[in-house]
Protein backbone atom coordinates (compact mmCIF):
# COMPACT_ATOMS: atom_id res chain seq x y z
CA UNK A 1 0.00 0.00 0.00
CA UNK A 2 1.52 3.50 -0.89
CA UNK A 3 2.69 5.43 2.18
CA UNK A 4 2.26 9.13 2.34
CA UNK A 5 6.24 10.67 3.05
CA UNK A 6 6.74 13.41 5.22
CA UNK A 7 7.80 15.48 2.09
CA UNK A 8 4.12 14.45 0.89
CA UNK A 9 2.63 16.28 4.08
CA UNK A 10 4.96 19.45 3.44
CA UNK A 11 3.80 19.64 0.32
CA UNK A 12 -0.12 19.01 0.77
CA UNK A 13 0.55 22.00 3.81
CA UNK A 14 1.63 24.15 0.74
CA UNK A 15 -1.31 23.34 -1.47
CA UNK A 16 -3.87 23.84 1.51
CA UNK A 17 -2.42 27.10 1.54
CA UNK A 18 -2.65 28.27 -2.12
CA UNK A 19 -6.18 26.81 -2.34
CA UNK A 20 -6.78 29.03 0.48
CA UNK A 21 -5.20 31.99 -0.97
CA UNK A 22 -5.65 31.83 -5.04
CA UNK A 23 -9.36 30.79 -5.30
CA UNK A 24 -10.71 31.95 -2.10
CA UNK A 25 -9.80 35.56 -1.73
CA UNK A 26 -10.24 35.88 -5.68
CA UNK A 27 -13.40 33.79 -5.94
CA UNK A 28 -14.97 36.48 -8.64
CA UNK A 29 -11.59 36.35 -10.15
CA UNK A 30 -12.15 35.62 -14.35
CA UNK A 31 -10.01 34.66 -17.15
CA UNK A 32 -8.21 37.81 -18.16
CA UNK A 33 -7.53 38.91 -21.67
CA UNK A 34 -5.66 36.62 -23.74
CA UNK A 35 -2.38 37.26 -23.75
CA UNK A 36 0.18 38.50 -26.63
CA UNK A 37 0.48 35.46 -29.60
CA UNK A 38 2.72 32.94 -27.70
CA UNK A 39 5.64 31.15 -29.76
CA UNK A 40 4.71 27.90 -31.31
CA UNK A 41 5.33 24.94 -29.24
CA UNK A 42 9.78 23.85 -30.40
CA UNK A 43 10.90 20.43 -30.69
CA UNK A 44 13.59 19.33 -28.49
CA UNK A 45 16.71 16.50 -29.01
CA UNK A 46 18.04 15.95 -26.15
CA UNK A 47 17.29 13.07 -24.14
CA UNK A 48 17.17 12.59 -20.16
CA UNK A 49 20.82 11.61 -18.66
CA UNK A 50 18.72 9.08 -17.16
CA UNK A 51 16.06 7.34 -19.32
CA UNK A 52 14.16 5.83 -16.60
CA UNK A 53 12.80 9.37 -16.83
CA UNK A 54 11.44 9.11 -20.21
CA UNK A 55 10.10 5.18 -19.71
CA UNK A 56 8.89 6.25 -16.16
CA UNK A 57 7.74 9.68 -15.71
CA UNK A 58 7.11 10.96 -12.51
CA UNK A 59 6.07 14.45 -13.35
CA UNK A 60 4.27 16.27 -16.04
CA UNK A 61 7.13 17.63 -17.64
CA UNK A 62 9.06 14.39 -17.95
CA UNK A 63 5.72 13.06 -19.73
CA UNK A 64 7.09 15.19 -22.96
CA UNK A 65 10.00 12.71 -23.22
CA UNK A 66 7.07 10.05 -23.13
CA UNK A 67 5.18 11.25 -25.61
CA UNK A 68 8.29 11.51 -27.92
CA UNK A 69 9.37 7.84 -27.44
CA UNK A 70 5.20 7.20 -28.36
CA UNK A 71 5.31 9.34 -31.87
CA UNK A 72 9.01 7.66 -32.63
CA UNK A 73 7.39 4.09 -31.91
CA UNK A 74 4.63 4.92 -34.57
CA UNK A 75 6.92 6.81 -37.07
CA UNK A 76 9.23 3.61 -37.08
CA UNK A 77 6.14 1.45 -37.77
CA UNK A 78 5.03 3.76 -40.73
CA UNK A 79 7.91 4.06 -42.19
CA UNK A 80 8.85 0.25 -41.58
CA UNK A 81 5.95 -0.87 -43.20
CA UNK A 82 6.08 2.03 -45.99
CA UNK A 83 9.73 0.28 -47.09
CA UNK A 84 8.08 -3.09 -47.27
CA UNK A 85 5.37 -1.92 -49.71
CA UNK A 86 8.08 -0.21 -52.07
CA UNK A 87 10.04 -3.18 -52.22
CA UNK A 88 7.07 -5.01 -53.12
CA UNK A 89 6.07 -2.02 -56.09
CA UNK A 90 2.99 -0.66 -53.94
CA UNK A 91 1.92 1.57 -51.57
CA UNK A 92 0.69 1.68 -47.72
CA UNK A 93 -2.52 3.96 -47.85
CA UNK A 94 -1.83 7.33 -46.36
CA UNK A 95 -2.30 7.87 -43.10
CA UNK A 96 -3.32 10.71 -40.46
CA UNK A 97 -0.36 13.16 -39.74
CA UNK A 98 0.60 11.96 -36.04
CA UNK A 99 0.45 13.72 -33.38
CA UNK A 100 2.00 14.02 -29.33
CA UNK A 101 -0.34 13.17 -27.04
CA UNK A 102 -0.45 14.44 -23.42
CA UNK A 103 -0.57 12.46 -20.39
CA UNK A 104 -3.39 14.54 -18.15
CA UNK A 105 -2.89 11.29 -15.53
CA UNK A 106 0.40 13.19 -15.22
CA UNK A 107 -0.63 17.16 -16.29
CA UNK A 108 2.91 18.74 -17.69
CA UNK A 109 0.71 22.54 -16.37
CA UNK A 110 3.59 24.87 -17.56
CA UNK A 111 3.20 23.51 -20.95
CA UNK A 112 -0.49 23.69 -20.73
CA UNK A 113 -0.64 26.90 -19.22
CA UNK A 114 1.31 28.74 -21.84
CA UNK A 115 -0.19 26.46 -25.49
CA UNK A 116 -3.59 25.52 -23.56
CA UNK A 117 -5.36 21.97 -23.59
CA UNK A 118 -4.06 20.50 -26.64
CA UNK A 119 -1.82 22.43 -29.15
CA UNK A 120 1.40 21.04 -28.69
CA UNK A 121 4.73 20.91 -31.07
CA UNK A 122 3.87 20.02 -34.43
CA UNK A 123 5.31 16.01 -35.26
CA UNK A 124 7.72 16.32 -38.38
CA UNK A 125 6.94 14.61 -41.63
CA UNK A 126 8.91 11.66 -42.33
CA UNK A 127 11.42 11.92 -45.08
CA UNK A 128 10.16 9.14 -47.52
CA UNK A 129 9.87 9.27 -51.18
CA UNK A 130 6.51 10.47 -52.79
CA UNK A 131 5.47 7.25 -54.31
CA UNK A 132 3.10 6.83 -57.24
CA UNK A 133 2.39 3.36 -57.00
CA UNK A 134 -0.78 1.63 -56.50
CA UNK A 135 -2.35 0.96 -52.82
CA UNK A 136 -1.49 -2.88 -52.30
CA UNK A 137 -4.02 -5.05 -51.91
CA UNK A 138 -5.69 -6.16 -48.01
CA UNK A 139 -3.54 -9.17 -48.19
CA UNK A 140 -0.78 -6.84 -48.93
CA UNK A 141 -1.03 -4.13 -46.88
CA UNK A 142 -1.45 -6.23 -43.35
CA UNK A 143 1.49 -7.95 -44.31
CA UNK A 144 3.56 -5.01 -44.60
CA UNK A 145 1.73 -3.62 -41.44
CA UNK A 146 2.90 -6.42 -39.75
CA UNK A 147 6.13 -6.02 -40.42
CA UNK A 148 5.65 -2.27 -39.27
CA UNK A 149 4.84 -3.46 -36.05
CA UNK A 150 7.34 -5.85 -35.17
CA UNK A 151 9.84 -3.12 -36.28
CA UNK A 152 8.67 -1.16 -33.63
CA UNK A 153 8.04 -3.95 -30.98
CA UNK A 154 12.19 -4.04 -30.89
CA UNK A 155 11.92 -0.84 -29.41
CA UNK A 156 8.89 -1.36 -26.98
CA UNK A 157 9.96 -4.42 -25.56
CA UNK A 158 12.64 -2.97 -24.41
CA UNK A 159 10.45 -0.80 -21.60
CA UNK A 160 7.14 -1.34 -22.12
CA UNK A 161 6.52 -4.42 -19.44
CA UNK A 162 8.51 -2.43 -16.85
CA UNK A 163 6.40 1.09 -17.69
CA UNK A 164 2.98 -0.83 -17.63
CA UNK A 165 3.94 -1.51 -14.13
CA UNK A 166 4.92 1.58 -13.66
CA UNK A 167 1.60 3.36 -14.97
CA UNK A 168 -0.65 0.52 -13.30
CA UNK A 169 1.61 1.78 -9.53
CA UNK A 170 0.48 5.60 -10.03
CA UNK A 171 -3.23 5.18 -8.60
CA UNK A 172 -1.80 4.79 -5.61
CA UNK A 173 -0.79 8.24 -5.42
CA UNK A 174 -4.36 9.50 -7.16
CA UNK A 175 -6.30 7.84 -4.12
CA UNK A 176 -3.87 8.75 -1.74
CA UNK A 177 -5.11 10.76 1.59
CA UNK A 178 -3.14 13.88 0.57
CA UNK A 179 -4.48 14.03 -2.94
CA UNK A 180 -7.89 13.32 -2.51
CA UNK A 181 -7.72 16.48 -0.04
CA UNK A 182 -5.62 18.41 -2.00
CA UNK A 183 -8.60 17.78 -5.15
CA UNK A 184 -11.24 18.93 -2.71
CA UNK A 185 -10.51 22.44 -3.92
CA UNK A 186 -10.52 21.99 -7.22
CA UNK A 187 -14.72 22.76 -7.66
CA UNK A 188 -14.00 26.17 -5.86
CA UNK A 189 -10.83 27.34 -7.52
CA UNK A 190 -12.37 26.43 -11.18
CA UNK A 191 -15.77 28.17 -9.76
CA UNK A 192 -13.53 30.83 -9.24
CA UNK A 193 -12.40 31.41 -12.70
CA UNK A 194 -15.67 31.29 -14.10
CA UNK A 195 -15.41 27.75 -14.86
CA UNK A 196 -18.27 25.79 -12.88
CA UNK A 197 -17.22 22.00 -12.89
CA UNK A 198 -16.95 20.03 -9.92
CA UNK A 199 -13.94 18.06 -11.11
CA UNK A 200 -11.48 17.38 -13.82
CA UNK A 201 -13.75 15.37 -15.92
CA UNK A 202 -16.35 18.54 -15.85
CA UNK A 203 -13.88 21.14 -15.99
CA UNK A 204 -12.72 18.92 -19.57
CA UNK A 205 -16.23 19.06 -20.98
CA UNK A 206 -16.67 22.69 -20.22
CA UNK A 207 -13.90 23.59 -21.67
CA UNK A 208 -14.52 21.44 -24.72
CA UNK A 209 -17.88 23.12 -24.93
CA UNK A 210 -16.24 26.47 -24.82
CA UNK A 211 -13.37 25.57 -27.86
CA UNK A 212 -16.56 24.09 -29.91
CA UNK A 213 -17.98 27.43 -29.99
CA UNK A 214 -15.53 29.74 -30.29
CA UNK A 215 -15.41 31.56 -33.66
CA UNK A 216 -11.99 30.25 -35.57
CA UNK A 217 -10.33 33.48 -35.10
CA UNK A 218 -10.72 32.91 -31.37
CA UNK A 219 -9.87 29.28 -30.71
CA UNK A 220 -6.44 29.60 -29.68
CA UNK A 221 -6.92 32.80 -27.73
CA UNK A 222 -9.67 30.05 -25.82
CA UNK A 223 -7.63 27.13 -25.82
CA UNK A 224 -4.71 29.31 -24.10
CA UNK A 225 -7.08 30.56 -21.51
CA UNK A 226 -9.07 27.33 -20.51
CA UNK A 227 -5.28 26.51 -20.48
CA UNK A 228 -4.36 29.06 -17.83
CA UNK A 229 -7.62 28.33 -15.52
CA UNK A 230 -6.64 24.22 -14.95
CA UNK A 231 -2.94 25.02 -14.85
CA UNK A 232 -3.78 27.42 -12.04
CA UNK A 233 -6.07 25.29 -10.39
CA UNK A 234 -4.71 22.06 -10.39
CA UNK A 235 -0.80 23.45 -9.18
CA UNK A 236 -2.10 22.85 -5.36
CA UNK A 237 -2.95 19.11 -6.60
CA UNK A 238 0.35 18.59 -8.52
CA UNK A 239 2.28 19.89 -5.59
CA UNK A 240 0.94 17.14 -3.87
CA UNK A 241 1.41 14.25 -6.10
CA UNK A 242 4.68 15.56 -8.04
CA UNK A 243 6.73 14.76 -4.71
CA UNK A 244 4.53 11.40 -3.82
CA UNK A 245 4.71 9.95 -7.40
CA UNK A 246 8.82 10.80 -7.30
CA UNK A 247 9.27 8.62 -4.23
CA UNK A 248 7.37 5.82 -5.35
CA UNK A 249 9.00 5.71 -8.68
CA UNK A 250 12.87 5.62 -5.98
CA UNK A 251 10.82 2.73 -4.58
CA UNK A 252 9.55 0.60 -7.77
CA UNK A 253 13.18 1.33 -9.42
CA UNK A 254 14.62 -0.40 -5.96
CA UNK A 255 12.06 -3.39 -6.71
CA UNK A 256 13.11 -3.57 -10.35
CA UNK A 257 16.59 -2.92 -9.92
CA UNK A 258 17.64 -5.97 -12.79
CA UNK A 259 15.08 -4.45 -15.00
CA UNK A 260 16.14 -1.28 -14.58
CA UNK A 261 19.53 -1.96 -15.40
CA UNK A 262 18.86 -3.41 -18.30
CA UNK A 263 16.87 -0.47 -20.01
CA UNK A 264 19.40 1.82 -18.95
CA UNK A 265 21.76 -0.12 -21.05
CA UNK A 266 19.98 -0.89 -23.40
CA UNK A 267 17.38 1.16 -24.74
CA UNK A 268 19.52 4.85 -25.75
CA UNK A 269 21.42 2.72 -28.11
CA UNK A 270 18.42 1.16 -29.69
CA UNK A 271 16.86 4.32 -30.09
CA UNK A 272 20.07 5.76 -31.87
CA UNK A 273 20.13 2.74 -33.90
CA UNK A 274 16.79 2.82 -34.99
CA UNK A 275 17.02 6.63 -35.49
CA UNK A 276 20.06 5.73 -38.43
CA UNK A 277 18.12 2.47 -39.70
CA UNK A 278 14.73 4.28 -40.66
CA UNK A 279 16.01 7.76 -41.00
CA UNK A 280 13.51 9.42 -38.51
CA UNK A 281 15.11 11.59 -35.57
CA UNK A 282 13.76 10.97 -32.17
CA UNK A 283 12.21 14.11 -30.99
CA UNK A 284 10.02 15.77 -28.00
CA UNK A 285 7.73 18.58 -27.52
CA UNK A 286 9.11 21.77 -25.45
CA UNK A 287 7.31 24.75 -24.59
């Protein structure tokens, strides 16, 4: 059962307090104008020096290493199966451009605060070949989808047993004592803002509600600002869990020290290998 640390309590002391000062002394407190255009979202190269952080996040902002290793796993397939119809004079049929996907189980809020919800980096073509051959046939295409996916199954099996652990540990910290009274001012905060929901689920529809109706000029001026209302509301929660989550992941690397090991030796070369084999570079999102 997960154990609440003393830096846990600190921390939930902390978030008690800005609940108490950020959404109740400014409870008629609204979204304010949108800010000045904000930079596109960059791409970013460099890896963790440790890449249990990218396999095992333990923070929001680690997630963007995460989400990387995800869109690399799925470029690798794509082109992997795209090589497999040329050599066999047809064509994969095209595909929808991919995209990084954040982890809200683990919110990265200075990224969503500053792009909003959903906008992140923009994924970068592969570098293939127009080709003007024929879609293959059913038969033809699974084949050379299944080769796809064992391509990038050399990569995955290198961490993903160890990171479904991982993943299937974190509820412990969601249904922890500290969280679940760090979340009980959530409602109020959001209320606060102009942004009646009574949880994260609500506060998701709302917002989705809000992005559906905004005229197109608009949308990203209300994308940023739903943006800056859960950011700002759901720091007192992350400043609980951030801190929890971090010592359970020094505990589950303790219980999986042979495991561990072995992705830290083996999976940066693999990824560097693969990078040179399919011609794709390994990239992340950064705000």
């Amino acid at each position: 059962m997960f154990r609440r640390p003393v830096l846990v309590r600190a921390a939930l002391a902390v978030a008690v307090a800005l609940l108490g000062t950020a959404c109740s002394t400014d409870a008629a407190r609204r979204p304010g104008p949108p800010a000045a255009t904000v930079a596109p979202a960059r791409l970013g190269r460099a890896l963790p020096a440790d890449p249990v952080r990218m396999v095992l996040p333990a923070t929001g902002a680690e997630t963007r290493w995460t989400q990387g290793l995800y869109v690399f796993g799925q470029q690798v397939t794509r082109i992997a199966a795209a090589d497999c119809a040329r050599r066999g004079g047809f064509a994969v049929p095209a595909q929808a451009p991919l995209a990084f996907i954040r982890f809200f189980a683990l919110p990265d809020l200075d990224f969503v605060a500053r792009h909003g919800l959903s906008t992140s980096a923009d994924v970068p073509a592969a570098a293939t070949a127009p080709s003007t051959a024929r879609v293959g046939s059913a038969a033809q295409v699974r084949r050379c989808q299944a080769q796809g996916t064992k391509a990038a199954a050399a990569l995955s099996d290198l961490y993903l047993p160890l990171e479904q652990r991982w993943f299937g540990e974190l509820g412990a910290v969601d249904s922890s004592p500290a969280t679940v009274r760090a979340r009980r001012g959530l409602p109020g905060c959001l209320a606060g803002h102009g942004t009646p929901a009574k949880d994260e689920r609500a506060f998701m529809g709302v917002a989705d509600a809000r992005q559906q109706a905004a005229a197109p000029a608009d949308l990203p001026a209300t994308e940023r600002a739903m943006g800056r209302v859960y950011a700002d509301c759901m720091r007192p929660v992350e400043a609980v869990r951030d801190p929890a989550r971090l010592n359970l992941r020094a505990r589950f690397l303790a219980d999986h020290a042979a495991e561990v090991r072995t992705l830290r030796r083996r999976l940066v070369p693999a990824l560097r290998a693969a990078e040179k084999r399919y011609g794709v570079t390994l990239v992340f999102p950064e705000p």
